[in-house]
Protein backbone atom coordinates (compact mmCIF):
# COMPACT_ATOMS: atom_id res chain seq x y z
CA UNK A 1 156.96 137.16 -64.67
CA UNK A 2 160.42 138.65 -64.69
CA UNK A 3 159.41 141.37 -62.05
CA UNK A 4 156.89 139.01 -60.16
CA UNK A 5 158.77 137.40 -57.10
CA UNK A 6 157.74 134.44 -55.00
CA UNK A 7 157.21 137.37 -52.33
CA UNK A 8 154.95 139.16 -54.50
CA UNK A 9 153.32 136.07 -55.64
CA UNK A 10 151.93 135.75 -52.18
CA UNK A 11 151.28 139.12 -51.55
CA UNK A 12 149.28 139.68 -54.32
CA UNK A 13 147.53 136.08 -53.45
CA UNK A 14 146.61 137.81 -49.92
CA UNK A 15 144.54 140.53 -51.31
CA UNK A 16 141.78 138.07 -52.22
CA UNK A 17 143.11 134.60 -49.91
CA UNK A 18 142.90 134.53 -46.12
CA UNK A 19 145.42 132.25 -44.71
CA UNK A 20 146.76 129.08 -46.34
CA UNK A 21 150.45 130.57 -46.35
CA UNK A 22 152.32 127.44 -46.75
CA UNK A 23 149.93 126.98 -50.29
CA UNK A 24 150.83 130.30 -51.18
CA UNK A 25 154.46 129.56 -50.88
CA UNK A 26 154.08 126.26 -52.62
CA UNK A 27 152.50 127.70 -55.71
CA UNK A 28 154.39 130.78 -55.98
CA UNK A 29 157.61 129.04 -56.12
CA UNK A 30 156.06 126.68 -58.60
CA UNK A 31 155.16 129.74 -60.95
CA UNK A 32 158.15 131.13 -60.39
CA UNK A 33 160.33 127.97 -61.25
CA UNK A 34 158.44 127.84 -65.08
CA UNK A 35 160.02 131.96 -65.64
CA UNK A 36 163.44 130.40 -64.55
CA UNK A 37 162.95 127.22 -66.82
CA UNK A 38 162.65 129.85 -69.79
CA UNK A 39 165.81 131.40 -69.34
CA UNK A 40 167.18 128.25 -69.51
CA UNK A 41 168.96 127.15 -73.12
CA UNK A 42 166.57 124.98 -75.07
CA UNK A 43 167.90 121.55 -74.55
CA UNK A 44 168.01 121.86 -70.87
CA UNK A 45 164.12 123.66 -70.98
CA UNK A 46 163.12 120.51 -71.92
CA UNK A 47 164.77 118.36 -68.98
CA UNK A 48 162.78 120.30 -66.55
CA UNK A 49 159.86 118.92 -65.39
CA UNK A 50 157.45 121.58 -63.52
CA UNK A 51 156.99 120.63 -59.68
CA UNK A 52 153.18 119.76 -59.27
CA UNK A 53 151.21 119.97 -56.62
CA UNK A 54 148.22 118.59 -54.35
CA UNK A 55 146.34 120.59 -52.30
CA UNK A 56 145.32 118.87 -49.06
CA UNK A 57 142.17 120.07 -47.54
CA UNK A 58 138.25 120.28 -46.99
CA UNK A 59 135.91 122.12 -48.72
CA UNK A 60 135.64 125.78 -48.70
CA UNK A 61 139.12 127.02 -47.50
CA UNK A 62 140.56 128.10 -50.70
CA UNK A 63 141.95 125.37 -53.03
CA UNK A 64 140.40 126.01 -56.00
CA UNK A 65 140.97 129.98 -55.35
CA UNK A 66 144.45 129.64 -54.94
CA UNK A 67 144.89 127.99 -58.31
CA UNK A 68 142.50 130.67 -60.10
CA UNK A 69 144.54 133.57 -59.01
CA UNK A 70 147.10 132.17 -59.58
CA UNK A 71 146.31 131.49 -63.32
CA UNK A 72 145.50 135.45 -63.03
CA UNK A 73 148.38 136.99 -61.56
CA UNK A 74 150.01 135.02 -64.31
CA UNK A 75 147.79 135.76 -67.17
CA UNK A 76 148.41 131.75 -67.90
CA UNK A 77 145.61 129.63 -69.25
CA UNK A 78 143.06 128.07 -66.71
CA UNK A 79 141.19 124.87 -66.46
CA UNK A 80 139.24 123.06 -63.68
CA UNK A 81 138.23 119.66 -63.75
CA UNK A 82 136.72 117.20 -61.57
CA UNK A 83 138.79 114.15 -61.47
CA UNK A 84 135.05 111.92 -60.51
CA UNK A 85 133.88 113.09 -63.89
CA UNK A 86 136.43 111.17 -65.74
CA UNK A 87 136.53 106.59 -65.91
CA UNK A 88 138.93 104.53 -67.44
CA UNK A 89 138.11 103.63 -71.27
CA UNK A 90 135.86 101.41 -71.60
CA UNK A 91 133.53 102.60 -68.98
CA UNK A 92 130.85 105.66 -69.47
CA UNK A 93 132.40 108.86 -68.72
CA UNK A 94 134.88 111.45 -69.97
CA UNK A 95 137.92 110.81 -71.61
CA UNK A 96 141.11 112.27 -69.81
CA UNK A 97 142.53 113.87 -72.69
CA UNK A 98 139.43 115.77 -72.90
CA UNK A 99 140.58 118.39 -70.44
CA UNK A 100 143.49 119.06 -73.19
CA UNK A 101 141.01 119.74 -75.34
CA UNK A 102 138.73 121.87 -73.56
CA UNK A 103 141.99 124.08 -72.32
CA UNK A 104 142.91 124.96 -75.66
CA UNK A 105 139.48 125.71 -76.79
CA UNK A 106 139.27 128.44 -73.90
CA UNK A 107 142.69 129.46 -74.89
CA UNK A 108 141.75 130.25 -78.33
CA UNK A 109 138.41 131.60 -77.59
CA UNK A 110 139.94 134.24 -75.05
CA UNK A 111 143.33 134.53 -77.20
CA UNK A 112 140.81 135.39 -80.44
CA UNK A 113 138.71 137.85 -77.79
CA UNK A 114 142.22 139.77 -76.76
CA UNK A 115 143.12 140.02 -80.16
CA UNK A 116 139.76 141.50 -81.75
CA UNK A 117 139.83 144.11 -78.74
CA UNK A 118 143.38 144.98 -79.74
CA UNK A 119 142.26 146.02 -83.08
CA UNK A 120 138.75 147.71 -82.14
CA UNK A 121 140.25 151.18 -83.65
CA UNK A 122 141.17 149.68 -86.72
CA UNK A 123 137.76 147.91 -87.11
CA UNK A 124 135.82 150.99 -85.90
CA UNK A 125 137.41 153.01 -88.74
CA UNK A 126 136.68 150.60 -91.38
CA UNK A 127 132.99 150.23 -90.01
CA UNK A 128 132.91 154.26 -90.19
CA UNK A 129 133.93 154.20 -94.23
CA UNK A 130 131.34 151.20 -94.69
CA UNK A 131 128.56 152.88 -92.89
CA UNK A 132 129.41 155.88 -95.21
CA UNK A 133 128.99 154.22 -98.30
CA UNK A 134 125.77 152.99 -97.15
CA UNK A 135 124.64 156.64 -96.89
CA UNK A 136 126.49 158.15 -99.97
CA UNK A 137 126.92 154.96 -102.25
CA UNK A 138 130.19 155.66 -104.15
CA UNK A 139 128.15 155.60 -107.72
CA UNK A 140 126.02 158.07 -106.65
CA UNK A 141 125.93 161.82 -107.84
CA UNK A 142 127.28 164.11 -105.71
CA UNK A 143 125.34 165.14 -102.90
CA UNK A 144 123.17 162.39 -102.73
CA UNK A 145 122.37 160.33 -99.91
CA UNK A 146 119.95 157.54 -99.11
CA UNK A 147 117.65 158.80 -96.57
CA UNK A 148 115.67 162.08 -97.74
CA UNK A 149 116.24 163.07 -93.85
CA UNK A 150 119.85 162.75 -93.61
CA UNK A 151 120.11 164.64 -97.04
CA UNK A 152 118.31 167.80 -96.20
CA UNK A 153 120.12 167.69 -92.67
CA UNK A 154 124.00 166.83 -94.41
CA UNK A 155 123.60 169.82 -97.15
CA UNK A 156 121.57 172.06 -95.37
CA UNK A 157 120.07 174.77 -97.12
CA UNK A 158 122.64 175.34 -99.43
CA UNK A 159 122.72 174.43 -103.51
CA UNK A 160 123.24 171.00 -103.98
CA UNK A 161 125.17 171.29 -107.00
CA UNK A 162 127.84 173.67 -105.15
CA UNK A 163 128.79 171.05 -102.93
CA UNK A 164 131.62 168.02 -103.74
CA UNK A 165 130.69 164.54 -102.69
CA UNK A 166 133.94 164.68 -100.91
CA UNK A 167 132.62 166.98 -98.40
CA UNK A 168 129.15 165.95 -98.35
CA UNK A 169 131.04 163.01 -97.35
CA UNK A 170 132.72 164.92 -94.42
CA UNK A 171 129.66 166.03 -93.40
CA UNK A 172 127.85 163.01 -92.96
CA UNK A 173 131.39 161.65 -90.98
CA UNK A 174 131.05 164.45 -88.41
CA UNK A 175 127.07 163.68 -87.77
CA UNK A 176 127.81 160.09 -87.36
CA UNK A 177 130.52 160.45 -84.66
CA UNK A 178 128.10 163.06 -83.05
CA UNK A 179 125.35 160.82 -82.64
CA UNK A 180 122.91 162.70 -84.48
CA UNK A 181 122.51 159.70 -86.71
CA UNK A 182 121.99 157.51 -84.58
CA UNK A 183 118.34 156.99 -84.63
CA UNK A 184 118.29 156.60 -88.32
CA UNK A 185 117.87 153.41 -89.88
CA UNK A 186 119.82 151.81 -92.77
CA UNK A 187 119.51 148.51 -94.83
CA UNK A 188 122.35 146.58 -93.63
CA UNK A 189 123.50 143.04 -95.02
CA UNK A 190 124.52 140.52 -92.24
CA UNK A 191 125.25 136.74 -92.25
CA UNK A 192 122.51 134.36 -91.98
CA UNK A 193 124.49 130.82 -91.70
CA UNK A 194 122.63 128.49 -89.82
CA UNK A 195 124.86 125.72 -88.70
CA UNK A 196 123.25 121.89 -89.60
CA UNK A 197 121.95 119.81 -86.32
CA UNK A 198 124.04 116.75 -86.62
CA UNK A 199 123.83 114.11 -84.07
CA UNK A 200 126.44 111.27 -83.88
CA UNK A 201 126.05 108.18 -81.68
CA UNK A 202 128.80 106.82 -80.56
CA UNK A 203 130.44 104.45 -77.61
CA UNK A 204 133.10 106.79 -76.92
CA UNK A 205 131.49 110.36 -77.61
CA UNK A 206 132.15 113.05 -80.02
CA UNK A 207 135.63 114.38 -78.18
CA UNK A 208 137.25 110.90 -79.44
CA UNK A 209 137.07 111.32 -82.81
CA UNK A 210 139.64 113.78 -83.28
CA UNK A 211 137.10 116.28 -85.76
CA UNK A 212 135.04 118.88 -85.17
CA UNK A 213 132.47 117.87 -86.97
CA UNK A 214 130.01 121.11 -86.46
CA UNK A 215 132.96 123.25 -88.22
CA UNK A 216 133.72 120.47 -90.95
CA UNK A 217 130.14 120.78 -92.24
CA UNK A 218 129.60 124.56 -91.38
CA UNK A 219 132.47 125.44 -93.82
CA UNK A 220 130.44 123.37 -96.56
CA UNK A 221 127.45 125.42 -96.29
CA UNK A 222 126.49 128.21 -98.13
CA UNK A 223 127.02 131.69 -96.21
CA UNK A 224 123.29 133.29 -96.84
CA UNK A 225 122.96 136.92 -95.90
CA UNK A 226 119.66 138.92 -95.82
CA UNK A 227 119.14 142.22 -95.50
CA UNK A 228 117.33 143.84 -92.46
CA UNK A 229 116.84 147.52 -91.02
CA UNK A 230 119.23 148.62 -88.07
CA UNK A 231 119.42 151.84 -86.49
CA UNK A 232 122.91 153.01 -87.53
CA UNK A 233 124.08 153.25 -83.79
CA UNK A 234 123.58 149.20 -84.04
CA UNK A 235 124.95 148.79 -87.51
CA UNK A 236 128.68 150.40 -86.27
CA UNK A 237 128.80 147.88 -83.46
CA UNK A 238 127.72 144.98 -85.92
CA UNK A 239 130.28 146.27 -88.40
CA UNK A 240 133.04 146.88 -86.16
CA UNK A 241 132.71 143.47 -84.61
CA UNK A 242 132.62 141.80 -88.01
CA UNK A 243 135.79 143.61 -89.47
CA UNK A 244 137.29 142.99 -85.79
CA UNK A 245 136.82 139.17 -87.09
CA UNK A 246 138.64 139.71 -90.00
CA UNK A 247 141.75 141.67 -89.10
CA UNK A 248 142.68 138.61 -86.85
CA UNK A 249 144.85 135.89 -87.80
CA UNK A 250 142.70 133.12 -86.76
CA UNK A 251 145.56 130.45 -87.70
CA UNK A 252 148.43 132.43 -85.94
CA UNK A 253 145.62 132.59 -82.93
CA UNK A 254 145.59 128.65 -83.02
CA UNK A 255 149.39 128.19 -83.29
CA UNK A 256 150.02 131.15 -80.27
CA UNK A 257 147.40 129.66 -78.22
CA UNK A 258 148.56 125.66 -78.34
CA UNK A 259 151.91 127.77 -77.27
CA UNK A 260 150.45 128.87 -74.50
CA UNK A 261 149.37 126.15 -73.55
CA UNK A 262 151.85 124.19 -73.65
CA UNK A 263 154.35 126.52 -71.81
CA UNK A 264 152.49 128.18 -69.13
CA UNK A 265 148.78 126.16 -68.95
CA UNK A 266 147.49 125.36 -65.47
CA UNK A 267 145.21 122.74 -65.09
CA UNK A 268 143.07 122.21 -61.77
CA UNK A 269 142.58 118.42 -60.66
CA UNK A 270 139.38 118.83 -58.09
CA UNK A 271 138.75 115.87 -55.93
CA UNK A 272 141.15 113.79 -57.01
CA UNK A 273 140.94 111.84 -53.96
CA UNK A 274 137.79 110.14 -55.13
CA UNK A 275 139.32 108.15 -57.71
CA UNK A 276 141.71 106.79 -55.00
CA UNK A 277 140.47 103.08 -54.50
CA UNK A 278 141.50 101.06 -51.16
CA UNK A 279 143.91 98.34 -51.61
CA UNK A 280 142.79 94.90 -53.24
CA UNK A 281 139.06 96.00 -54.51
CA UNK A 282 137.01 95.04 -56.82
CA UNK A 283 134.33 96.17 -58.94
CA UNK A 284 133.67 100.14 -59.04
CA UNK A 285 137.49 100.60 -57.28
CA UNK A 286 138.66 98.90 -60.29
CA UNK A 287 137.60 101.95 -62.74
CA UNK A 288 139.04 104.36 -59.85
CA UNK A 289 143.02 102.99 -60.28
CA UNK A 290 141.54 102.88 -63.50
CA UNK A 291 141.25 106.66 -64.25
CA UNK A 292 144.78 107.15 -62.24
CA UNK A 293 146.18 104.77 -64.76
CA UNK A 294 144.75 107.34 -67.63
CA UNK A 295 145.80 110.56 -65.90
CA UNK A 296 149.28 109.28 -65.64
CA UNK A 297 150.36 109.77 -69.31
CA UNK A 298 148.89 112.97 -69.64
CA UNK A 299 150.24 114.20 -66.06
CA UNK A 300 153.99 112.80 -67.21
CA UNK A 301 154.07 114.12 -70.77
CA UNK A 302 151.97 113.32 -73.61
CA UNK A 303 151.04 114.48 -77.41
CA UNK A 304 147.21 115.04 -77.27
CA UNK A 305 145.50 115.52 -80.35
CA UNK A 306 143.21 118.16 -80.73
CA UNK A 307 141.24 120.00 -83.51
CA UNK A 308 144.16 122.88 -83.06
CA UNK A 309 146.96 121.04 -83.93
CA UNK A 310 148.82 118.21 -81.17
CA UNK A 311 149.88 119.55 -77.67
CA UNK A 312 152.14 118.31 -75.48
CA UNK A 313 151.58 118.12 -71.89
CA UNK A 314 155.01 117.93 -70.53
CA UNK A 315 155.26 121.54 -69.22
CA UNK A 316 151.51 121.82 -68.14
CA UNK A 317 151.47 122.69 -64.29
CA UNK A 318 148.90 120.07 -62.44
CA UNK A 319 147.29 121.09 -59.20
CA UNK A 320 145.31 118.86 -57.52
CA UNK A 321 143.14 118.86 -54.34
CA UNK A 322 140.94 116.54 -52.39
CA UNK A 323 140.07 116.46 -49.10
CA UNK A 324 141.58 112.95 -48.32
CA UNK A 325 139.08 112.14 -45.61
CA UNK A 326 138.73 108.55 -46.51
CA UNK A 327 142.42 108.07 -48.00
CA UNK A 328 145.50 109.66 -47.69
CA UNK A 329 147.78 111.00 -50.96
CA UNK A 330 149.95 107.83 -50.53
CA UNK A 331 146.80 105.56 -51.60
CA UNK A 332 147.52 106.93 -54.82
CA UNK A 333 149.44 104.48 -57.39
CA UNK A 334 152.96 104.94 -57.04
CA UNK A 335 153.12 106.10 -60.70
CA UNK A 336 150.58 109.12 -60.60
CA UNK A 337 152.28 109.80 -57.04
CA UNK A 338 155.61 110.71 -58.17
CA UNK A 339 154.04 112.99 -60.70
CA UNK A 340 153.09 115.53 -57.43
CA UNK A 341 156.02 115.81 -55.48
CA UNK A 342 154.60 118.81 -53.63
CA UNK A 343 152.03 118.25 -51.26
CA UNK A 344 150.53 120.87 -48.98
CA UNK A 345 147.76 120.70 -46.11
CA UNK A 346 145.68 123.88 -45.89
CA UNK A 347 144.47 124.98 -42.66
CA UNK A 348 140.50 124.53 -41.48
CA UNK A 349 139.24 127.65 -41.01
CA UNK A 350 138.15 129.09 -37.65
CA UNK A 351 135.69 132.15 -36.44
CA UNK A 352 139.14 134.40 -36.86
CA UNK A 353 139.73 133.31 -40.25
CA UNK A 354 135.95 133.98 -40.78
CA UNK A 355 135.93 137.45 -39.54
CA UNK A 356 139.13 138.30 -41.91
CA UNK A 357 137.15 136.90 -44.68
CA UNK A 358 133.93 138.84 -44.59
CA UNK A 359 136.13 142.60 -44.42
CA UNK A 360 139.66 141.91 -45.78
CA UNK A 361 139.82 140.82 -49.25
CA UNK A 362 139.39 143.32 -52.06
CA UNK A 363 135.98 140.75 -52.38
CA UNK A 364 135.15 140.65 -49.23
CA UNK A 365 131.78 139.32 -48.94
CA UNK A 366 130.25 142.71 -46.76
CA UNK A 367 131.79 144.67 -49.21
CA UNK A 368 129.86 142.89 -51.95
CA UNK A 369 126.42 143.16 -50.24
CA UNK A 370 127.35 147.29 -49.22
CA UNK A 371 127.95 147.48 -52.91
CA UNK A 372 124.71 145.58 -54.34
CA UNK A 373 122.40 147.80 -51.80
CA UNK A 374 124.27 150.61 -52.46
CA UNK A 375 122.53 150.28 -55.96
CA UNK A 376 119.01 150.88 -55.01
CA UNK A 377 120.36 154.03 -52.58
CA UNK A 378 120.11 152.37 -49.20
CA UNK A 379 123.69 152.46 -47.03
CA UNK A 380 124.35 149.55 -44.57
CA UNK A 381 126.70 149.12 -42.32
CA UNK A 382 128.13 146.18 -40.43
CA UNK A 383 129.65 146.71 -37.23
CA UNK A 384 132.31 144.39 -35.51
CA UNK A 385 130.02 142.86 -33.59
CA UNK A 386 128.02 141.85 -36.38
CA UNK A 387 131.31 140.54 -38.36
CA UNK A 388 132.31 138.38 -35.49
CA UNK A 389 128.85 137.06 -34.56
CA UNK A 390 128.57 135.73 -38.32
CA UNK A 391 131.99 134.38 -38.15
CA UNK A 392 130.56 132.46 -34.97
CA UNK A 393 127.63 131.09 -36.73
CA UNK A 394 129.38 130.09 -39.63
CA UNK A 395 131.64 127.86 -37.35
CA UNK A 396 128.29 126.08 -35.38
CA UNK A 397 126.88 125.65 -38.50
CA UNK A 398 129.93 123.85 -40.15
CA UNK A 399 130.37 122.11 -36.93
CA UNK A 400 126.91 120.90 -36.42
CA UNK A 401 125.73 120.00 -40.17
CA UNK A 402 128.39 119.38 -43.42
CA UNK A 403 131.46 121.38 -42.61
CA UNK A 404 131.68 123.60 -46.37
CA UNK A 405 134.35 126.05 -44.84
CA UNK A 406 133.88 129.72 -46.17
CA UNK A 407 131.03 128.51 -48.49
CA UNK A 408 128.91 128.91 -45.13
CA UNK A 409 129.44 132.48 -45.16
CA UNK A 410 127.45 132.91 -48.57
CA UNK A 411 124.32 130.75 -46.83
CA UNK A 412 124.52 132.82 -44.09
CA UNK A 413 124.61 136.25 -45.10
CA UNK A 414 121.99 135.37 -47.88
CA UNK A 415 119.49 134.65 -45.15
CA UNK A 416 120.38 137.22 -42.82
CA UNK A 417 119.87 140.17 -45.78
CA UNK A 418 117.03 138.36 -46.91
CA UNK A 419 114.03 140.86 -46.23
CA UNK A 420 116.22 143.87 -47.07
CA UNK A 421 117.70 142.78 -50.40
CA UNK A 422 113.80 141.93 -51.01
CA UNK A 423 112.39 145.14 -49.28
CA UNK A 424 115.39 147.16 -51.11
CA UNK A 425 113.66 149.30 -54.07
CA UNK A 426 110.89 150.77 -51.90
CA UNK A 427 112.31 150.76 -48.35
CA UNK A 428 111.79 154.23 -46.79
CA UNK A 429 114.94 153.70 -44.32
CA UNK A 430 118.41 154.33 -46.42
CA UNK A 431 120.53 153.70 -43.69
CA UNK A 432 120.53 150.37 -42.15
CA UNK A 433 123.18 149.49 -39.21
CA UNK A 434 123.69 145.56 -39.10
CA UNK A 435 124.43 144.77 -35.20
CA UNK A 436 125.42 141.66 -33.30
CA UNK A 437 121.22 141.87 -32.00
CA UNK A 438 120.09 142.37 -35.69
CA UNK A 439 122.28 138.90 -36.21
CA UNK A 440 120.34 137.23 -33.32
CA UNK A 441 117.16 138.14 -34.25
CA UNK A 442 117.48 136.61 -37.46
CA UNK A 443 119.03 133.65 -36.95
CA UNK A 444 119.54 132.38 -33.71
CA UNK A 445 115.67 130.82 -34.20
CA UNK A 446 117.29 128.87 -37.02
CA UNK A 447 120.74 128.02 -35.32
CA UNK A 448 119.19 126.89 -32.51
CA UNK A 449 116.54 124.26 -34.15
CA UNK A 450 119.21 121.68 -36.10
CA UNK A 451 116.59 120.41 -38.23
CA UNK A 452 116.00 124.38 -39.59
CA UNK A 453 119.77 124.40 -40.05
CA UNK A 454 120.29 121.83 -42.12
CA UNK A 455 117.69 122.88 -44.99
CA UNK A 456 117.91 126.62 -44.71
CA UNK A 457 122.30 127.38 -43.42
């Protein structure tokens, strides 16, 4: 984060975003702000609150992107929630302090995936010397090894008693990392722990009890192993990912990743504008202020308890989004509004922003489909034309049905590939050039007929 500027922030956010500058601005600076609240001395670290945000806008233009990259370019841990999946205790739904939980649990499971992959060379060694001993079991006489085959290939022709288990022992280590052992097969002992179905019923769910009861009971069982035959190419990748297990610190995983967490975790809010209830309601709109009410601690700075220890929520960045069609941010209780002192309206998108989206990200949706055909041999090609008359589409479609933004684009270009993606193995044609015509032809029929449009773009 040191050498990552608000500048770069944004430029590295325009390799895969089109648009939506004023969000890129607004988040960068945010990301930013939590490098410069680190270099701060402790006591004043923990004054600073981060600045979160709400991202104003429909569907499909890039809110939930913008926070994902984000999370990327800063190598921070990542969670998306819908805020309508959540109601106020009391009623069926989630709890709020679930999405604590489920943040750490990704953090650890990625953290614990990072740290195995550090140590693959150390784990591929020891899975070597085990795979060895398997072959030339350390109380046997020198020379001898399990399979008859590997034995007459190891010591060739010479005198068995003339050579040292050391470098029969050599031998067999220069076979296996030249894949001539491969094939063979070896009795190899894995783990056979079968975890106990347990089912708990319960007014408030599993996540409010604090345990994890799957890993409580899973511990109290007895670890069986049985024995089965692997080829020894599978038995080094078995035995390299179980030593990779061991050599990591699963507790100083937990502790780094509720760290993590805590210091640099981005949560996503989705549609937080459908728990926004109008004024003096009743009923339903009740359990909407409701959920607000819950957010609020966890938003301002709370101690959540989870299975890895308790997290605090103060430094957490919050983004959230809705379209606001209905209400308007300020519909929001005062409390929870305060809490997002950075609102920013993103930009509907338009046939230019369209035609930048199919060709200029590094994921550019025509560069995905060239890619995929490219697979089974057959080139295609797009020309401007073509670009510009999906762009146009997209925006009758949007205009004329549900308006999904940039999601249209996916619809669209499904259908209009259709035959070729299906024709793809055994079409005789390799090179295929997709013109503003071959756009008409197949879809204008559909465009044109609204009811067509509405089940099939």
């Amino acid at each position: 984060m040191k050498d990552l500027k608000p500048e770069q922030i944004v430029t590295e956010l325009d390799k895969y975003i089109i648009g939506q500058n004023d969000a890129k601005k607004s988040v960068a600076i945010a990301l930013r702000n939590r490098w410069r609240r680190r270099q701060l001395d402790k006591d004043l670290q923990d004054e600073i609150a981060p600045k979160n945000i709400i991202l104003i806008g429909p569907t499909g233009v890039g809110k939930t992107e913008i926070a994902r990259r984000l999370a990327n370019l800063a190598d921070s841990p990542f969670y998306k929630v819908e805020a309508s999946k959540f109601t106020e205790v009391g009623y069926v739904g989630r709890d709020v302090e679930s999405m604590i939980r489920d943040i750490v649990e990704l953090t650890v499971n990625n953290l614990r995936t990072k740290r195995q992959e550090d140590v693959q060379g150390k784990a591929a060694e020891i899975a070597e010397e085990r795979i060895l001993d398997i072959l030339l079991p350390p109380s046997s006489q020198t020379g001898a090894v399990i399979s008859n085959d590997i034995d007459i290939i190891a010591t060739g022709q010479k005198d068995e008693e003339s050579q040292s288990k050391a470098s029969t022992r050599e031998k067999l280590r220069k076979m296996l990392r030249s894949g001539k052992l491969d094939s063979r097969q070896i009795d190899l002992e894995v783990q056979a722990q079968s975890s106990p179905m347990v089912e708990i019923f319960s007014n408030t769910g599993i996540e409010e009890m604090g345990i994890n009861v799957k890993d409580m009971l899973g511990n109290l069982m007895p670890k069986n192993t049985k024995r089965r035959k692997v080829k020894i190419k599978d038995a080094i990748k078995l035995l390299t990912q179980e030593e990779a297990a061991h050599l990591v610190d699963m507790e100083q995983v937990k502790t780094d990743a509720v760290i993590m967490v805590e210091q640099s975790g981005i949560i996503f809010i989705d549609e937080i504008d459908k728990v926004v209830g109008k004024e003096k309601s009743y009923g339903p709109e009740v359990s909407k202020e409701g959920v607000q009410r819950d957010l609020l601690p966890i938003v301002e700075g709370s101690s959540v308890p989870t299975k890895y220890g308790i997290v605090k929520t103060d430094h957490i960045l919050f983004i959230a989004s809705g379209a606001f069609h209905i209400s308007k941010p300020s519909d929001l209780i005062p409390e929870l509004q305060g809490r997002f002192p950075i609102r920013v309206e993103l930009d509907s998108l338009g046939a230019h922003e369209f035609t930048r989206i199919l060709t200029e990200p590094k994921n550019a949706l025509v560069l995905q489909y060239i890619a995929l055909l490219r697979t089974e041999g057959v080139e295609i090609e797009f020309t401007k034309g073509a670009v510009d008359k999906i762009a146009a589409i997209a925006v009758e479609v949007n205009s004329t049905t549900e308006n999904i933004g940039a999601r249209r684009l996916h619809t669209i270009l499904e259908k209009l590939l259709e035959d070729i993606l299906f024709k793809a193995p055994d079409i005789e044609e390799k090179k295929i050039v997709i013109d503003a015509s071959f756009v008409e032809k197949q879809l204008m029929n559909i465009v044109e007929n609204e009811d067509l449009t509405r089940y099939i773009l």
